[in-house]
N, C-alpha and C. Protein backbone atom coordinates (compact mmCIF):
# COMPACT_ATOMS: atom_id res chain seq x y z
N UNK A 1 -2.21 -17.03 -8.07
CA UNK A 1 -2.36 -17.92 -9.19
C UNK A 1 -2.24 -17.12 -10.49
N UNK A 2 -1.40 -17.94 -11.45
CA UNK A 2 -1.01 -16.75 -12.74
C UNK A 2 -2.31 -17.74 -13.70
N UNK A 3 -3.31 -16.90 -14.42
CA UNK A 3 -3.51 -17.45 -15.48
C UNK A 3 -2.95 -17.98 -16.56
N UNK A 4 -3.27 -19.08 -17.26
CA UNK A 4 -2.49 -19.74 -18.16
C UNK A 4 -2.07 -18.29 -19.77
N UNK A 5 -3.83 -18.46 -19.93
CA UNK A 5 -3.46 -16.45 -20.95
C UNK A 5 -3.96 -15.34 -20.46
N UNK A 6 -3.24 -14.42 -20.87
CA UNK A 6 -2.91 -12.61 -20.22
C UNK A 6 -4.65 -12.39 -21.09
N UNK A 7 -5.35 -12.01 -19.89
CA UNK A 7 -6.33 -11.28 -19.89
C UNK A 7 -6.50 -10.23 -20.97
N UNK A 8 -7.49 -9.50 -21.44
CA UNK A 8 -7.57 -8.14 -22.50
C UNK A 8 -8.56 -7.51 -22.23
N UNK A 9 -8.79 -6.25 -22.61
CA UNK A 9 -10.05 -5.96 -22.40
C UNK A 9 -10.55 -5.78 -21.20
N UNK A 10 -12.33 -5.80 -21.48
CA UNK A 10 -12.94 -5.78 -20.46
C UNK A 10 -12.54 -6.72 -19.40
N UNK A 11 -12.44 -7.58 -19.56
CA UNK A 11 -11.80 -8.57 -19.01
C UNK A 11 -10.76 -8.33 -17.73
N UNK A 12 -9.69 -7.63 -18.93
CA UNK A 12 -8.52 -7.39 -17.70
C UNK A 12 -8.97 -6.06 -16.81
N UNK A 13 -9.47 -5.26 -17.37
CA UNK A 13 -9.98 -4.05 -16.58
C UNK A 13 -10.90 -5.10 -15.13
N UNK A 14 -11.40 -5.83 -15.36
CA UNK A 14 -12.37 -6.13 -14.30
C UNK A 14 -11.96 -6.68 -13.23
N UNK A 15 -10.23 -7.80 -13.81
CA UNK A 15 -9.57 -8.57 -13.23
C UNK A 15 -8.75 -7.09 -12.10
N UNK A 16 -8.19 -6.57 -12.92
CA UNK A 16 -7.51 -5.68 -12.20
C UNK A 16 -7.81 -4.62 -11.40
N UNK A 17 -8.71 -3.95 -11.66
CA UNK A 17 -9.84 -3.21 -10.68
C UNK A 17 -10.01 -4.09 -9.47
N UNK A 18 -10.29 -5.80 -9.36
CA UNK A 18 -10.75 -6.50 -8.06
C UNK A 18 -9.42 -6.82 -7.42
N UNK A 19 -8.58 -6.49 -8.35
CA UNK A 19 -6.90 -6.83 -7.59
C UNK A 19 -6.10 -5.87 -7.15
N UNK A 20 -6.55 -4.34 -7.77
CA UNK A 20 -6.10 -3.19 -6.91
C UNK A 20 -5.28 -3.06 -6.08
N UNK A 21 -6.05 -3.47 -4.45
CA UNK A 21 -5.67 -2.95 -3.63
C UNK A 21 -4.45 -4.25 -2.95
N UNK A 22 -4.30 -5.09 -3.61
CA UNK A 22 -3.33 -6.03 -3.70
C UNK A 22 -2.19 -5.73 -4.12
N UNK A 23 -1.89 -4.66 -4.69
CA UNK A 23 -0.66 -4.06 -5.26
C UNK A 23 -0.45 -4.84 -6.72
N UNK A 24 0.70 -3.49 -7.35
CA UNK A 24 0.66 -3.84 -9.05
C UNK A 24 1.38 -5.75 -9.40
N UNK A 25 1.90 -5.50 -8.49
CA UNK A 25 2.54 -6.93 -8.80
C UNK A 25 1.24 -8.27 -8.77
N UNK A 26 0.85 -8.58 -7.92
CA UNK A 26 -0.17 -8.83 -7.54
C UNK A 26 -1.35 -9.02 -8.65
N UNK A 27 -1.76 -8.06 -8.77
CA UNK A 27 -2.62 -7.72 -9.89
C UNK A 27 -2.21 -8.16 -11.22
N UNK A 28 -1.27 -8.59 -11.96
CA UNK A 28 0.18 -8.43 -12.80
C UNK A 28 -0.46 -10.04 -12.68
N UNK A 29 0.04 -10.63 -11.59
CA UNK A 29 -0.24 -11.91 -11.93
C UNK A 29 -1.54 -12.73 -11.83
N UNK A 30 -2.31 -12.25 -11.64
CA UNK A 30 -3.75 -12.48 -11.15
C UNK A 30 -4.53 -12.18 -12.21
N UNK A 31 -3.93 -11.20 -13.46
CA UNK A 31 -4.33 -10.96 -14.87
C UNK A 31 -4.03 -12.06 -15.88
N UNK A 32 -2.70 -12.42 -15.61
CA UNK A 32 -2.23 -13.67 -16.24
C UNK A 32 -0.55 -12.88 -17.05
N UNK A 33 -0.04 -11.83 -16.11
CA UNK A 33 0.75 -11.80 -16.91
C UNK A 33 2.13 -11.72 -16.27
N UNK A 34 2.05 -12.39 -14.99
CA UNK A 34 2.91 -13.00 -14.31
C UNK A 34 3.97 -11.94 -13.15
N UNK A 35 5.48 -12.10 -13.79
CA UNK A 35 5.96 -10.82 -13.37
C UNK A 35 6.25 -9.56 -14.30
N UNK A 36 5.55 -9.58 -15.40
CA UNK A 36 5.90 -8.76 -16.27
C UNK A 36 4.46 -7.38 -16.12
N UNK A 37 5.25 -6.68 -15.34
CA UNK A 37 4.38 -5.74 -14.98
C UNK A 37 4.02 -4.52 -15.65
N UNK A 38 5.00 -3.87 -16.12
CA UNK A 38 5.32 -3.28 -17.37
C UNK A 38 4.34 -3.47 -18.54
N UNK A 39 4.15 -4.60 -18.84
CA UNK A 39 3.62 -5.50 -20.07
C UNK A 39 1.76 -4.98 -19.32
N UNK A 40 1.55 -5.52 -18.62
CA UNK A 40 0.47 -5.19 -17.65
C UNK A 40 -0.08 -4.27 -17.56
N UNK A 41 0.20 -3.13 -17.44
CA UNK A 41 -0.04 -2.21 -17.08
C UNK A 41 -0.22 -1.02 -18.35
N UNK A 42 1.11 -1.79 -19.44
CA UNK A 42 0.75 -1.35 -20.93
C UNK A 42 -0.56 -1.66 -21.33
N UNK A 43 -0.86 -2.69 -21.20
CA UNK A 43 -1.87 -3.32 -21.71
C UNK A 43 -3.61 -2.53 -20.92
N UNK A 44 -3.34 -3.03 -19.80
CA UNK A 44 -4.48 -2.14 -19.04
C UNK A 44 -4.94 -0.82 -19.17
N UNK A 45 -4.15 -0.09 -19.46
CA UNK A 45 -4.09 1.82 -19.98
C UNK A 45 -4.92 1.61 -21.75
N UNK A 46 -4.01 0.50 -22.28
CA UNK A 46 -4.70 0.51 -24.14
C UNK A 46 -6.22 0.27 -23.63
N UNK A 47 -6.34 -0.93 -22.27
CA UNK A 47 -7.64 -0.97 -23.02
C UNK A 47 -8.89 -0.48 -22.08
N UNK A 48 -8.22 0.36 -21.05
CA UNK A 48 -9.04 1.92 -20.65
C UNK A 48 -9.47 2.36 -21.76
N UNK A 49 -8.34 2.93 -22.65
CA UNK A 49 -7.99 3.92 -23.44
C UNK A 49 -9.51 3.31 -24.20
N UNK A 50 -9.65 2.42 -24.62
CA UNK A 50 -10.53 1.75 -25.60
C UNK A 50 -11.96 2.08 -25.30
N UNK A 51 -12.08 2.14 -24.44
CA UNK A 51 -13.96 2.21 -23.59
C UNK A 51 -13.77 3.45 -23.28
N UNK A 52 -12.62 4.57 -23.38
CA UNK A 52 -13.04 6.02 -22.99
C UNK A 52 -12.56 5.91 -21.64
N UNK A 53 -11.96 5.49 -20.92
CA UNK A 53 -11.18 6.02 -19.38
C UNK A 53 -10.06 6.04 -19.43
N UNK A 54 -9.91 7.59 -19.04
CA UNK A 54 -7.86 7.74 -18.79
C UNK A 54 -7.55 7.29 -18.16
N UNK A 55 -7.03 6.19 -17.70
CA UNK A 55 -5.69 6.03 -16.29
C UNK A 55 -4.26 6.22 -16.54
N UNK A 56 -3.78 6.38 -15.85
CA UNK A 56 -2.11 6.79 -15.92
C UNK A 56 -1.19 5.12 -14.66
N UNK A 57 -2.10 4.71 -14.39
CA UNK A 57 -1.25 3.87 -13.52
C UNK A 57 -2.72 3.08 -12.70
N UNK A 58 -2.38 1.18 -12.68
CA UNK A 58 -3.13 0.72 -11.68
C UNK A 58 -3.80 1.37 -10.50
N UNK A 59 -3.68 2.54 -9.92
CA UNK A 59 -4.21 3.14 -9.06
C UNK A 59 -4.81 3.89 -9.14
N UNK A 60 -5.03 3.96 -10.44
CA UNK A 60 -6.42 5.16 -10.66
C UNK A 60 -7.43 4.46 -10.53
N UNK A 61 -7.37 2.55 -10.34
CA UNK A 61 -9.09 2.08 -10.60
C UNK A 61 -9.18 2.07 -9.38
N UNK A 62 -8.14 2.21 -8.27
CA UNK A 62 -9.05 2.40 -6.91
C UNK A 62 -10.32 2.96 -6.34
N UNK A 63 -11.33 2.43 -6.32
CA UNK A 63 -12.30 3.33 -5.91
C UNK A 63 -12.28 4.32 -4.05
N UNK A 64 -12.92 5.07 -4.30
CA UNK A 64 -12.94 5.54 -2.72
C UNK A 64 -13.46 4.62 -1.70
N UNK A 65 -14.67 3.74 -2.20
CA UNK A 65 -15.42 3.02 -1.32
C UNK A 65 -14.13 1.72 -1.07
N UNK A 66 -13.02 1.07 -1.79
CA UNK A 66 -12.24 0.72 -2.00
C UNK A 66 -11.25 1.05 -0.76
N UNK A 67 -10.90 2.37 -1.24
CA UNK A 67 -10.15 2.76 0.02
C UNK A 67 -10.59 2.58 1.12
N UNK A 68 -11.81 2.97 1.90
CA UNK A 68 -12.26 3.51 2.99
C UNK A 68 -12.43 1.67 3.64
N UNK A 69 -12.53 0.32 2.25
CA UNK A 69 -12.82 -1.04 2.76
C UNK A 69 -11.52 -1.39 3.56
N UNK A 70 -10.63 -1.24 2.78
CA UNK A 70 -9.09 -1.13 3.46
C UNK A 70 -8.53 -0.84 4.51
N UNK A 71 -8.97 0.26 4.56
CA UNK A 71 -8.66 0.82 6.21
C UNK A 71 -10.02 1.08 7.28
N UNK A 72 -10.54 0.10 6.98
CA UNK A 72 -11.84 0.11 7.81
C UNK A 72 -11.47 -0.45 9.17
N UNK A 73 -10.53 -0.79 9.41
CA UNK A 73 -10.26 -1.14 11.11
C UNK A 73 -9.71 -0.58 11.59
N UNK A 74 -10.56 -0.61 12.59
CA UNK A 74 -10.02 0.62 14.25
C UNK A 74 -9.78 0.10 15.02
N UNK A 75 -8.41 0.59 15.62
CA UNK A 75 -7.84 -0.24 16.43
C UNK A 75 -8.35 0.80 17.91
N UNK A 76 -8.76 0.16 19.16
CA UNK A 76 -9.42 0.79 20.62
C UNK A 76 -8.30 0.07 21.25
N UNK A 77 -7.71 0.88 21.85
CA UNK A 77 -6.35 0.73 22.88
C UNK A 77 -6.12 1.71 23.80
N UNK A 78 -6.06 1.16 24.89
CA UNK A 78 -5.26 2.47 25.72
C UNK A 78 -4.28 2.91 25.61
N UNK A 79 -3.12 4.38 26.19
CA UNK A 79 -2.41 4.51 25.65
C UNK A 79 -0.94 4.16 26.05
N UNK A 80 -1.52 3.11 27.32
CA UNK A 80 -0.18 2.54 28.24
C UNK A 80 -0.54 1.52 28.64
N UNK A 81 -0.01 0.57 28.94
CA UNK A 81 -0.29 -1.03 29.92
C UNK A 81 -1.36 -0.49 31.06
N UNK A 82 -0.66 1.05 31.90
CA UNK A 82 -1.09 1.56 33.02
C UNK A 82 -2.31 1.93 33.40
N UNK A 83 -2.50 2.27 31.95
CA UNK A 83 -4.20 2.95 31.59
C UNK A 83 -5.04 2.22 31.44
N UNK A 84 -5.20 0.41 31.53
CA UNK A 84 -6.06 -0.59 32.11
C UNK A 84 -7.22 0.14 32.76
C-alpha cells in the first residue's frame, strides 16, 4: 500500500526501519513514495543526517536482532529419501 503523502522525518525513519527487511523497493512504497526509490532513500539519509545517524543506504537500519528474526528457521531433514 503506497501512502497518499511521502513520509519525513522521524516518521519515515520509523516507517522504513519496520520495512527493512522487505527490501528497498518495498520500503519505497510503504513510506509513501511509491517507485521512486532514489527520491527515498535521498530523503531517509537527510533525515538520519538530522537526529545525528550516518547511513549510507536502507540497510544500515537493519538491526542484528532483525537479521537473526529472518533467518530464524531451521530446516531438520535427512539427507536422502533413504535416510527415513
Amino acid at each position: 500500500m503506497t501512502l497518499p503523502q511521502k513520509l519525513e522525518g522521524l516518521e519515515l525513519i520509523d516507517c522504513a526501519k519496520a520495512s527493512a527487511n522487505q527490501g528497498l523497493a518495498t520500503a519505497a512504497r510503504q513510506c509513501g513514495y511509491g517507485e521512486n526509490t532514489e527520491a527515498f532513500e535521498a530523503e531517509l539519509i537527510k533525515a538520519c543526517q538530522k537526529i545525528g545517524i550516518e547511513i549510507d543506504s536502507l540497510g544500515d537500519l537493519i538491526t542484528d536482532r532483525q537479521q537473526i528474526k529472518k533467518g530464524a528457521g531451521i530446516e531438520i531433514a535427512p539427507d536422502s529419501s533413504s535416510s527415513l
